[in-house]
PDB file of N, CA and C in Angstrom:
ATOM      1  N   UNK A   1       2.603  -8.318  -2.009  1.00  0.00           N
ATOM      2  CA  UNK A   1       1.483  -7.526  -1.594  1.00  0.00           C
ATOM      3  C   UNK A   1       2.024  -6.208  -1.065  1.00  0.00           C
ATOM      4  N   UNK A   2       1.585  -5.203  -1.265  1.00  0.00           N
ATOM      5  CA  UNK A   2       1.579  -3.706  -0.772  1.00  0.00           C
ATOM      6  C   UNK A   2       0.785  -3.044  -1.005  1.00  0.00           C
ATOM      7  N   UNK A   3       0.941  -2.340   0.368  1.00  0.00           N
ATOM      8  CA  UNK A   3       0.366  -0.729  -0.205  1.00  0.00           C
ATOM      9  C   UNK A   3       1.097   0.319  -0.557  1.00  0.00           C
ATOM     10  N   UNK A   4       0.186   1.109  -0.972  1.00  0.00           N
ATOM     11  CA  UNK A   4       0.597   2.258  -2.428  1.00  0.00           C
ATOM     12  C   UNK A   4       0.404   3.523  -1.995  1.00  0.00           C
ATOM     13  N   UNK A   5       1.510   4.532  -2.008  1.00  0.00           N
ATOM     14  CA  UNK A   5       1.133   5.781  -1.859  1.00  0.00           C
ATOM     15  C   UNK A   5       0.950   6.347  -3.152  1.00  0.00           C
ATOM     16  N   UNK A   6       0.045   7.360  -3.506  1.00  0.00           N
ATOM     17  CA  UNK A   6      -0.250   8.083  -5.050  1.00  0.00           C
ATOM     18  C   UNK A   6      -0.293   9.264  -4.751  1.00  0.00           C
ATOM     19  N   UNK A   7       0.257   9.735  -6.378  1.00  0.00           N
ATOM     20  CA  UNK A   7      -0.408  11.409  -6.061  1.00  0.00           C
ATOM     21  C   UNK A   7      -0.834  11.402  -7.963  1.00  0.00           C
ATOM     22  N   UNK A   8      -2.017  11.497  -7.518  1.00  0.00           N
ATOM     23  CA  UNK A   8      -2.900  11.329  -9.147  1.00  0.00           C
ATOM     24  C   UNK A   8      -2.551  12.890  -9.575  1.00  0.00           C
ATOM     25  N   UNK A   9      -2.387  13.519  -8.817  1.00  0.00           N
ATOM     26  CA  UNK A   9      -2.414  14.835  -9.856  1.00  0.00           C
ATOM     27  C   UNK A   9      -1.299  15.226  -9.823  1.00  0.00           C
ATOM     28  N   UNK A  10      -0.273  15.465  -9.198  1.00  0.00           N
ATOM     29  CA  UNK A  10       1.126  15.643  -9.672  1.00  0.00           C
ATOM     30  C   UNK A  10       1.935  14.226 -10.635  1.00  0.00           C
ATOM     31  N   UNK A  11       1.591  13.168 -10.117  1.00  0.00           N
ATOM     32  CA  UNK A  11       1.941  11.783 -10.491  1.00  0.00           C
ATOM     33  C   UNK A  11       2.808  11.392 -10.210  1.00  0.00           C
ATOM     34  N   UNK A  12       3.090  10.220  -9.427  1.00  0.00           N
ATOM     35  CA  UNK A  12       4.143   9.449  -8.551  1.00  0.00           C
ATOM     36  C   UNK A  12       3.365   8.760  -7.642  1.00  0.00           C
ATOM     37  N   UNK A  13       4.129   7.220  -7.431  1.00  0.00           N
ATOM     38  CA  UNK A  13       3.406   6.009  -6.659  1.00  0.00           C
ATOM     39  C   UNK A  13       4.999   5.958  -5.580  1.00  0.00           C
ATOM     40  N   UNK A  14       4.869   5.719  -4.357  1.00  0.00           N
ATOM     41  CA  UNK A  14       5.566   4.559  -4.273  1.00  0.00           C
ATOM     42  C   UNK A  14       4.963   3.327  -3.568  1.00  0.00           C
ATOM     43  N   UNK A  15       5.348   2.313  -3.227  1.00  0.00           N
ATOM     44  CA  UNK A  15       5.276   1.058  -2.894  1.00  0.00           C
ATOM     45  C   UNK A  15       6.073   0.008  -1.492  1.00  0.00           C
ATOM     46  N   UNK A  16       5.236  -0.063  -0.351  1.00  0.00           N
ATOM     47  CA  UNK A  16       5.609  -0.532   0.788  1.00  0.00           C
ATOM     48  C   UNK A  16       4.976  -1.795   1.091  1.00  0.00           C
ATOM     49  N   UNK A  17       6.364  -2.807   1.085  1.00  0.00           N
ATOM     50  CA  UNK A  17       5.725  -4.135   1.619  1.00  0.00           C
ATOM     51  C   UNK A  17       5.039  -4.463   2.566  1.00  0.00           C
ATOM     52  N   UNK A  18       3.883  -4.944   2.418  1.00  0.00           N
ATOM     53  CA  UNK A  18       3.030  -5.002   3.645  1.00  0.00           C
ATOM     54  C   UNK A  18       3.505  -6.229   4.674  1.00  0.00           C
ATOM     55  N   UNK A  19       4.613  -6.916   4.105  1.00  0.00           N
ATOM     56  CA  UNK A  19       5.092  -7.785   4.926  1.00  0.00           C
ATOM     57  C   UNK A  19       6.645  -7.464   5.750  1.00  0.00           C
ATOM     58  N   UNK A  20       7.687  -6.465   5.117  1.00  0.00           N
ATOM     59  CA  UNK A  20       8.359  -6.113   5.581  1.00  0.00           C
ATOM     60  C   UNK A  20       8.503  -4.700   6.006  1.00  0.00           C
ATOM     61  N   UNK A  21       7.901  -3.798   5.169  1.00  0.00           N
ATOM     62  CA  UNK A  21       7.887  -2.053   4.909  1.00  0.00           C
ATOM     63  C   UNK A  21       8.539  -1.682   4.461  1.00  0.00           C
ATOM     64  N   UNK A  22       9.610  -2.168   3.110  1.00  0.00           N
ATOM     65  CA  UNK A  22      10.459  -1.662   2.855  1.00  0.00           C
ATOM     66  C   UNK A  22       9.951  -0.777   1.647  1.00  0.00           C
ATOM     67  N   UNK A  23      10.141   0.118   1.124  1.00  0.00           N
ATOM     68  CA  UNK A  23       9.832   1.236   0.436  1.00  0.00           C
ATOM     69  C   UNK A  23      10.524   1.308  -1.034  1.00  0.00           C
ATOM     70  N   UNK A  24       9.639   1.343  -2.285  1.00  0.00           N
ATOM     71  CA  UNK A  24      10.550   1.708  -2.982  1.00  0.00           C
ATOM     72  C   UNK A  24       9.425   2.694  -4.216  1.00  0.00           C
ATOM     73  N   UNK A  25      10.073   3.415  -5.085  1.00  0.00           N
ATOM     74  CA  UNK A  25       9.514   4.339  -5.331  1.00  0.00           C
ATOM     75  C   UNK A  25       9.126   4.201  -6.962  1.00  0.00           C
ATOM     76  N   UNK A  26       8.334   4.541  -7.899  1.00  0.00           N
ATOM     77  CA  UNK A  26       7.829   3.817  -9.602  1.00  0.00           C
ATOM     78  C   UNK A  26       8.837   4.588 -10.115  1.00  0.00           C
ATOM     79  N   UNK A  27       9.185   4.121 -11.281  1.00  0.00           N
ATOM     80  CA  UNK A  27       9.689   5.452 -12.215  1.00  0.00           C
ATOM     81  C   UNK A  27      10.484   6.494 -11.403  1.00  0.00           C
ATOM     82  N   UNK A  28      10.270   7.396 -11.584  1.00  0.00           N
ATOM     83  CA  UNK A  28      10.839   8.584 -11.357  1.00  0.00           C
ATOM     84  C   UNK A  28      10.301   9.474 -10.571  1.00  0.00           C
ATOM     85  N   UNK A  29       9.112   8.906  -9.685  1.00  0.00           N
ATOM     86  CA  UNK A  29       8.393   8.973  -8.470  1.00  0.00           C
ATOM     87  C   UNK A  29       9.049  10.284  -7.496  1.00  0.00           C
ATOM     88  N   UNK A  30      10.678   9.684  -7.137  1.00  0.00           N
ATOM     89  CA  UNK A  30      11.625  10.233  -6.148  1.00  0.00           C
ATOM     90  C   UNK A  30      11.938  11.931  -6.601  1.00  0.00           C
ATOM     91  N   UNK A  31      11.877  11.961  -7.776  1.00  0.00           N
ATOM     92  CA  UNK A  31      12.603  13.409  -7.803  1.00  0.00           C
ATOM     93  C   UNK A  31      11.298  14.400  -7.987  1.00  0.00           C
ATOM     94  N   UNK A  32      10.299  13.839  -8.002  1.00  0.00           N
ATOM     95  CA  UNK A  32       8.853  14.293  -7.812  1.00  0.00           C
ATOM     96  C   UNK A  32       8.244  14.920  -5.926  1.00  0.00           C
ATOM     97  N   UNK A  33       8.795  13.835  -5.451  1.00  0.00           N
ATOM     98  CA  UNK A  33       7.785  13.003  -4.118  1.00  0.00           C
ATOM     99  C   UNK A  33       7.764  14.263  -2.921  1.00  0.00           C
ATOM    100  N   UNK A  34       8.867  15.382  -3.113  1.00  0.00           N
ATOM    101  CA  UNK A  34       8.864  16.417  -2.101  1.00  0.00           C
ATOM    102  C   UNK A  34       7.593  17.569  -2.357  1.00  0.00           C
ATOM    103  N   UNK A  35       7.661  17.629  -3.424  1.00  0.00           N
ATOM    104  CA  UNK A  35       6.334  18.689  -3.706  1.00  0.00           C
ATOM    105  C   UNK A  35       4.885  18.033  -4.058  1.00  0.00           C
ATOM    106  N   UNK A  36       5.324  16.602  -3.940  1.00  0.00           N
ATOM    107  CA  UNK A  36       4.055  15.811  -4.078  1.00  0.00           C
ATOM    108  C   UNK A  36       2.946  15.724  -2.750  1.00  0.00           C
ATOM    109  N   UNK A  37       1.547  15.455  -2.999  1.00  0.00           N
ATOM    110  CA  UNK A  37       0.670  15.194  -1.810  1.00  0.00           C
ATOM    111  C   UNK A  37       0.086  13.900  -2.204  1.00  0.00           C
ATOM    112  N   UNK A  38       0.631  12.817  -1.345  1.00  0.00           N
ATOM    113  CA  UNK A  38       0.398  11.427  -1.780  1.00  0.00           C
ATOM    114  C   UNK A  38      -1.015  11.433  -0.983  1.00  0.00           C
ATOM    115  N   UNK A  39      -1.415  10.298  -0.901  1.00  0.00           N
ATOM    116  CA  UNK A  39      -2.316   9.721  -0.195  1.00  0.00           C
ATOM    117  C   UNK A  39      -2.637   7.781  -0.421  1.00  0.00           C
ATOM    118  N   UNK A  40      -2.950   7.212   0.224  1.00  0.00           N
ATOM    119  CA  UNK A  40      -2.752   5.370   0.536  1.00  0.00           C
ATOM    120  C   UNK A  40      -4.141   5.340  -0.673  1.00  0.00           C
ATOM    121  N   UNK A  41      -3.195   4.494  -1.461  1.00  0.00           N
ATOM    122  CA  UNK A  41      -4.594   3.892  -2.682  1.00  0.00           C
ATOM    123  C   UNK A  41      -5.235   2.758  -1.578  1.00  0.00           C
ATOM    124  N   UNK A  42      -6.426   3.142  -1.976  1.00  0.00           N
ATOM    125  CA  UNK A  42      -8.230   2.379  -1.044  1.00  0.00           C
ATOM    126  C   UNK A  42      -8.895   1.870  -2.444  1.00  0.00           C
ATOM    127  N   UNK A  43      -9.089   0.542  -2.670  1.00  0.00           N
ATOM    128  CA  UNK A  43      -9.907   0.092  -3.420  1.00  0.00           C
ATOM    129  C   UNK A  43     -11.599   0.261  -2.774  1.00  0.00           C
ATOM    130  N   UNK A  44     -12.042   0.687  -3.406  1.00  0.00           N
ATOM    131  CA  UNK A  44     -14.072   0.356  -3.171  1.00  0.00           C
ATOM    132  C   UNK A  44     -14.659  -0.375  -1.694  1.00  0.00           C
ATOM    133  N   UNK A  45     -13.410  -1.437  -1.782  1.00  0.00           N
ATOM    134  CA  UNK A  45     -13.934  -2.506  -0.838  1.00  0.00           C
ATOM    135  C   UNK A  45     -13.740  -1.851   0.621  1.00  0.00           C
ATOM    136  N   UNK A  46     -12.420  -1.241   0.517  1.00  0.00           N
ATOM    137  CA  UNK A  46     -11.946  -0.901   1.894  1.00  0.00           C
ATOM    138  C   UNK A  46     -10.298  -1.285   2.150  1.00  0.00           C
ATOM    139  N   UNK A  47     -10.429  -2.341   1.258  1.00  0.00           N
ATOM    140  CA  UNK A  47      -9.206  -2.924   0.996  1.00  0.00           C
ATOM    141  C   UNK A  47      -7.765  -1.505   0.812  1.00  0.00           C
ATOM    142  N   UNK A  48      -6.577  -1.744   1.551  1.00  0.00           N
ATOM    143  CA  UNK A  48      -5.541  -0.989   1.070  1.00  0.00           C
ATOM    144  C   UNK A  48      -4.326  -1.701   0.448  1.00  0.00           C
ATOM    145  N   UNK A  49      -4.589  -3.149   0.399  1.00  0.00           N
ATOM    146  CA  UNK A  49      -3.232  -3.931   0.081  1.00  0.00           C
ATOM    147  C   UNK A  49      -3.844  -4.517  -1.506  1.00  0.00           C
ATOM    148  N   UNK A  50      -2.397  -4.061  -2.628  1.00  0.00           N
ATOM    149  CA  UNK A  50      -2.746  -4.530  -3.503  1.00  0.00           C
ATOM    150  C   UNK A  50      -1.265  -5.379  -4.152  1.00  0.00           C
ATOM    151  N   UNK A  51      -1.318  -5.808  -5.486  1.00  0.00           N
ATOM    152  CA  UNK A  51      -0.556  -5.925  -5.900  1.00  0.00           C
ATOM    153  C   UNK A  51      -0.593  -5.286  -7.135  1.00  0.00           C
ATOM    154  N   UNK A  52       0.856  -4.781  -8.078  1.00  0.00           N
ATOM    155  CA  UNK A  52       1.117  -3.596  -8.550  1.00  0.00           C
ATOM    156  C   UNK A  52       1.473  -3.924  -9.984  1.00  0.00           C
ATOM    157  N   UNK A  53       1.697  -3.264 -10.984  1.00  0.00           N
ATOM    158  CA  UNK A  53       1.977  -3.229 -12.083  1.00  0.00           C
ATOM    159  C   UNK A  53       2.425  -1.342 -12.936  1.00  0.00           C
ATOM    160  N   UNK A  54       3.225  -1.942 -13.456  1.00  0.00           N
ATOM    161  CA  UNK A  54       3.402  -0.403 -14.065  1.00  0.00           C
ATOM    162  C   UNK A  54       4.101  -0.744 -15.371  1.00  0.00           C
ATOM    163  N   UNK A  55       3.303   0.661 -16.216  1.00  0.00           N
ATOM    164  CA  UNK A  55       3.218   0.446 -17.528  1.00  0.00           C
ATOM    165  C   UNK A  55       4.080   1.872 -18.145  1.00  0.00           C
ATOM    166  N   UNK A  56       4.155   1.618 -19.525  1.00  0.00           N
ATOM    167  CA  UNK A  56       5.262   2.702 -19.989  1.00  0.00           C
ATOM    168  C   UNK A  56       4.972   2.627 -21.723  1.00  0.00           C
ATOM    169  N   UNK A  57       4.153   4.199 -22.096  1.00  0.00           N
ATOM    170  CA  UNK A  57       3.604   4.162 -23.559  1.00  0.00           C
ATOM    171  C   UNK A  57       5.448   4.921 -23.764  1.00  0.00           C
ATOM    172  N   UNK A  58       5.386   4.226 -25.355  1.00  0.00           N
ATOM    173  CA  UNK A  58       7.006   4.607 -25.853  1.00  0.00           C
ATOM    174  C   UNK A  58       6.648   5.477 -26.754  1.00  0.00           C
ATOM    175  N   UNK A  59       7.101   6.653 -27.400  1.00  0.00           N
ATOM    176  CA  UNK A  59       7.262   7.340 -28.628  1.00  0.00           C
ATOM    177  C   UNK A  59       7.815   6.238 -29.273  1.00  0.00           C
ATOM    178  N   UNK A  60       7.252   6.981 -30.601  1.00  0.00           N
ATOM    179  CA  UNK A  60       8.220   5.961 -31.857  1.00  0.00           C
ATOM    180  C   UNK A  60       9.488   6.072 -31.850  1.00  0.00           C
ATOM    181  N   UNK A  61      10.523   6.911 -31.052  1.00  0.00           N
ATOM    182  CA  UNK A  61      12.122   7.133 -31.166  1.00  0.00           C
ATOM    183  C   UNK A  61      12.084   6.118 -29.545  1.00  0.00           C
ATOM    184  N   UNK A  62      11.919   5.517 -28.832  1.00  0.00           N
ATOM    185  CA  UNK A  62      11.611   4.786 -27.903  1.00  0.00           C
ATOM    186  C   UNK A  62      11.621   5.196 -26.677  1.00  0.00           C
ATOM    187  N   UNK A  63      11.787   6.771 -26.632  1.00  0.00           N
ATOM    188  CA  UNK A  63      11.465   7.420 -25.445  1.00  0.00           C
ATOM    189  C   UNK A  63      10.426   7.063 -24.489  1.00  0.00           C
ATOM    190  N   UNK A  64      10.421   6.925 -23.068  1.00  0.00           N
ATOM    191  CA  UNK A  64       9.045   6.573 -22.274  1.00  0.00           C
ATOM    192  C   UNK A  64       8.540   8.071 -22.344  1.00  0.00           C
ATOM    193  N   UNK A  65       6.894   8.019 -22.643  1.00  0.00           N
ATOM    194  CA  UNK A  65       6.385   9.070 -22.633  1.00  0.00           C
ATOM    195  C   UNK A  65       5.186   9.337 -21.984  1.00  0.00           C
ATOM    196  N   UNK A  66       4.705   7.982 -21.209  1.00  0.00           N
ATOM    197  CA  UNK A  66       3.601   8.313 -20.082  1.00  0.00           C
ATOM    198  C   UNK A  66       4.214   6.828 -19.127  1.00  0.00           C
ATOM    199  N   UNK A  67       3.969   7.143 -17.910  1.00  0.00           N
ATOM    200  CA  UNK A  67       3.777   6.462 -17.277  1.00  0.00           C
ATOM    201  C   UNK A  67       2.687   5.748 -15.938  1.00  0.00           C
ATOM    202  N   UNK A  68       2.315   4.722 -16.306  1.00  0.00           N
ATOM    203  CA  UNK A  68       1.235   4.087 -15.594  1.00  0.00           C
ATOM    204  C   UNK A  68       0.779   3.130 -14.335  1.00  0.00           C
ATOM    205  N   UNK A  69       0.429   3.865 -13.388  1.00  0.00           N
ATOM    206  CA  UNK A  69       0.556   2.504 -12.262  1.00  0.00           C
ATOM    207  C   UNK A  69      -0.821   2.217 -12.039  1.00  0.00           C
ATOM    208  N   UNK A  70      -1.025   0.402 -12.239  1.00  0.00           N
ATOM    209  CA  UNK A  70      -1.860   0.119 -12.130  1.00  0.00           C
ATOM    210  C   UNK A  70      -1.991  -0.637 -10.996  1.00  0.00           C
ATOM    211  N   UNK A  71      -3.212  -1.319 -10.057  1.00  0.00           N
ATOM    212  CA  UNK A  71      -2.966  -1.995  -8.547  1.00  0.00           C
ATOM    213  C   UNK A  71      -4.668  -2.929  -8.591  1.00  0.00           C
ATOM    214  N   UNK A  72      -4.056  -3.943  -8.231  1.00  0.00           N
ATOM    215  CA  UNK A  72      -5.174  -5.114  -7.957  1.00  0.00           C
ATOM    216  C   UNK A  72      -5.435  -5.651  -6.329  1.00  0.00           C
ATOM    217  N   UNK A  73      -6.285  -5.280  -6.054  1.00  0.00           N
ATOM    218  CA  UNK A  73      -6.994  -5.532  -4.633  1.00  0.00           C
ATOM    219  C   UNK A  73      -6.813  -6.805  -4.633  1.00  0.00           C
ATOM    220  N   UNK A  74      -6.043  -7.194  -3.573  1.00  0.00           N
ATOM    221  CA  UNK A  74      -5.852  -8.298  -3.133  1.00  0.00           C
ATOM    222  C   UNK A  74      -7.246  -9.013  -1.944  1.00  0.00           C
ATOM    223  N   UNK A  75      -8.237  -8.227  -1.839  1.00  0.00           N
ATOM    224  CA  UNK A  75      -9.211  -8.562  -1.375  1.00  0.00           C
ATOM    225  C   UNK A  75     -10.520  -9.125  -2.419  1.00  0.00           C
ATOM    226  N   UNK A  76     -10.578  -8.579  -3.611  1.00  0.00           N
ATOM    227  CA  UNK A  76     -11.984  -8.558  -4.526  1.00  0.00           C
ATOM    228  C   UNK A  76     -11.178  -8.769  -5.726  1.00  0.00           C
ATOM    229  N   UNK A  77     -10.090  -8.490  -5.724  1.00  0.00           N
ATOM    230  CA  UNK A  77      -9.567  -8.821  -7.417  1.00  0.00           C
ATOM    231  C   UNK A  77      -9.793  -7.324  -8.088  1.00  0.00           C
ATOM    232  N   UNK A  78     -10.130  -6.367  -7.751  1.00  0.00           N
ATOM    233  CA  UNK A  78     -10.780  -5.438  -8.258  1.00  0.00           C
ATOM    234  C   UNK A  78      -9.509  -4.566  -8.863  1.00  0.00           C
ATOM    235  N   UNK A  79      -9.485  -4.704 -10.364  1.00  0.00           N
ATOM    236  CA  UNK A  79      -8.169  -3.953 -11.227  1.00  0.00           C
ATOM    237  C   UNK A  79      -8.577  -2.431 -11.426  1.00  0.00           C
ATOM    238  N   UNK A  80      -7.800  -1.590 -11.266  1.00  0.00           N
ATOM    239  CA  UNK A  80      -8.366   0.070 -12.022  1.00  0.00           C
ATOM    240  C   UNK A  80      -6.466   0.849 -11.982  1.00  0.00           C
ATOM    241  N   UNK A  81      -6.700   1.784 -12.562  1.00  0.00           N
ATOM    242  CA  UNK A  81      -5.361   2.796 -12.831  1.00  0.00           C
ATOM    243  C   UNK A  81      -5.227   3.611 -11.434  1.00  0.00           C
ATOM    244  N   UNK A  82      -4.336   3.628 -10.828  1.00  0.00           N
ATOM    245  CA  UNK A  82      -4.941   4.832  -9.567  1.00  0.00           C
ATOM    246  C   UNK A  82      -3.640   5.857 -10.040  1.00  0.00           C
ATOM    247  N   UNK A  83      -2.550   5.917 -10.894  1.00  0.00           N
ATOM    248  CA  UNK A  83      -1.815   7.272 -11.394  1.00  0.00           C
ATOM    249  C   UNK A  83      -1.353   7.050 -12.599  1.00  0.00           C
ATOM    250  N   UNK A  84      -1.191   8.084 -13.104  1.00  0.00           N
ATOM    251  CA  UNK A  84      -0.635   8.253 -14.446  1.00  0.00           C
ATOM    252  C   UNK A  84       0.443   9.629 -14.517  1.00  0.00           C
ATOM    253  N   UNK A  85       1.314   9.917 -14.925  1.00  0.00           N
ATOM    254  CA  UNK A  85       1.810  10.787 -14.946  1.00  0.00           C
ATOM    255  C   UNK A  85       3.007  10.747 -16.713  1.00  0.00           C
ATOM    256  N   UNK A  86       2.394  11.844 -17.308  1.00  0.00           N
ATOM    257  CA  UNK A  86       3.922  12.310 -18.701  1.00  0.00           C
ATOM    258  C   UNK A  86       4.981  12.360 -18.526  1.00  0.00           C
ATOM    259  N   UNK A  87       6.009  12.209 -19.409  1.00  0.00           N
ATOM    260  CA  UNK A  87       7.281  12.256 -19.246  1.00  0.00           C
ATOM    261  C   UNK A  87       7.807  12.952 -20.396  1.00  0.00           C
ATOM    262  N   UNK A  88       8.544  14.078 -19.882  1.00  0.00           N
ATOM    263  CA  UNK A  88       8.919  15.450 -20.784  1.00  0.00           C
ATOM    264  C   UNK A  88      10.268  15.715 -21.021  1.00  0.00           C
ATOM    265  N   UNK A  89      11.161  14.323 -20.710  1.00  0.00           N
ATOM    266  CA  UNK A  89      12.527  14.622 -21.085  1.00  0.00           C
ATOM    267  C   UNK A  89      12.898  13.867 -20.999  1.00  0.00           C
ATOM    268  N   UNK A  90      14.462  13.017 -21.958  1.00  0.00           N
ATOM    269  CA  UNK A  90      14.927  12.121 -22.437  1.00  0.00           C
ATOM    270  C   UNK A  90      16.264  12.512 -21.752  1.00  0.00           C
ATOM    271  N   UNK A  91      17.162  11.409 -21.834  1.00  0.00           N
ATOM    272  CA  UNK A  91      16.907   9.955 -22.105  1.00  0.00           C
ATOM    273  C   UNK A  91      16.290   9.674 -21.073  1.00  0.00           C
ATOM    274  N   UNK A  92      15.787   8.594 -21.533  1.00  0.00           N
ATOM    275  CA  UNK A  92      14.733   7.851 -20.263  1.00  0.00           C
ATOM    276  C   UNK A  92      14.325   6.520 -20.365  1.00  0.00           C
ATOM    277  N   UNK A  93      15.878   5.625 -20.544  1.00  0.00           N
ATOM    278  CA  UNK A  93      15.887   4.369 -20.569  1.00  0.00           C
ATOM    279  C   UNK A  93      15.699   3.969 -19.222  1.00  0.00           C
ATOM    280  N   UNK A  94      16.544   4.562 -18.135  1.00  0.00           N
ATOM    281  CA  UNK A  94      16.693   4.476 -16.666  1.00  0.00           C
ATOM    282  C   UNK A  94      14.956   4.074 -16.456  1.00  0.00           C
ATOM    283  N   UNK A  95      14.247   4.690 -16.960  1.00  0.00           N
ATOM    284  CA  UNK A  95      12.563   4.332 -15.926  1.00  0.00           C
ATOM    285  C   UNK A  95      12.351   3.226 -16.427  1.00  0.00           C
ATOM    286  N   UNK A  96      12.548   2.391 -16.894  1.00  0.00           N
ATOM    287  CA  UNK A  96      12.191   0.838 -17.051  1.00  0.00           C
ATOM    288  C   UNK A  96      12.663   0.084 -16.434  1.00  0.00           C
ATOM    289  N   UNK A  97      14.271   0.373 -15.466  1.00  0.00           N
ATOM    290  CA  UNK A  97      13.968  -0.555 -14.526  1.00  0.00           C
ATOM    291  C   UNK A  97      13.649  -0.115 -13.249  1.00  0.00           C
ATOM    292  N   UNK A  98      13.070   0.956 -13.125  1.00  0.00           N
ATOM    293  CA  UNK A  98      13.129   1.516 -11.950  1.00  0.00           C
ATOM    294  C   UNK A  98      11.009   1.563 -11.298  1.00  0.00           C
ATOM    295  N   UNK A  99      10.889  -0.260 -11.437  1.00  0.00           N
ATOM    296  CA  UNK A  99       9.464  -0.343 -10.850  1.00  0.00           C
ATOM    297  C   UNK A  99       9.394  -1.367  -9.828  1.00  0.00           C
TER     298      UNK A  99
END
């Protein structure tokens, strides 16, 4: 379970255990996160603790070329996208394990 910091319009998540706080950042989040303006993903309910998923569309040469964080309210079940952000330079095997 965690909560999620986002920044939907620059794009970058990171992710803090709501049981310990330890911090870690999606993708390529980090070399983003200084000029970024995050803010705590809030599901509908009120809810801020979710659990997380992140996704990665490939070019046909297998480059990652978008990346997707998705988060499920651990209160209502309630699934939606809260960032998305492109990816404009290769190689970029490194962002697959870095969620």
């Amino acid at each position: 379970m965690f909560f999620v910091l986002v920044d939907d319009v620059e794009g970058g998540a990171e992710r803090v255990c709501a049981g310990c706080g330890g911090r870690a950042f999606l993708a390529d989040s980090e070399e983003f996160w200084e000029d970024a303006d995050p803010g705590e993903a809030c599901c509908p309910c009120g809810s801020e603790e979710f659990e997380t998923a992140v996704a990665f569309s490939l070019a046909d040469d297998g480059l990652v070329r978008w990346v997707t964080v998705g988060l499920q309210c651990r209160k209502d079940g309630a699934a939606g996208v809260y960032a998305d952000w492109k990816i404009d330079y290769g190689p970029t095997d490194h962002l697959l394990t870095m969620v």
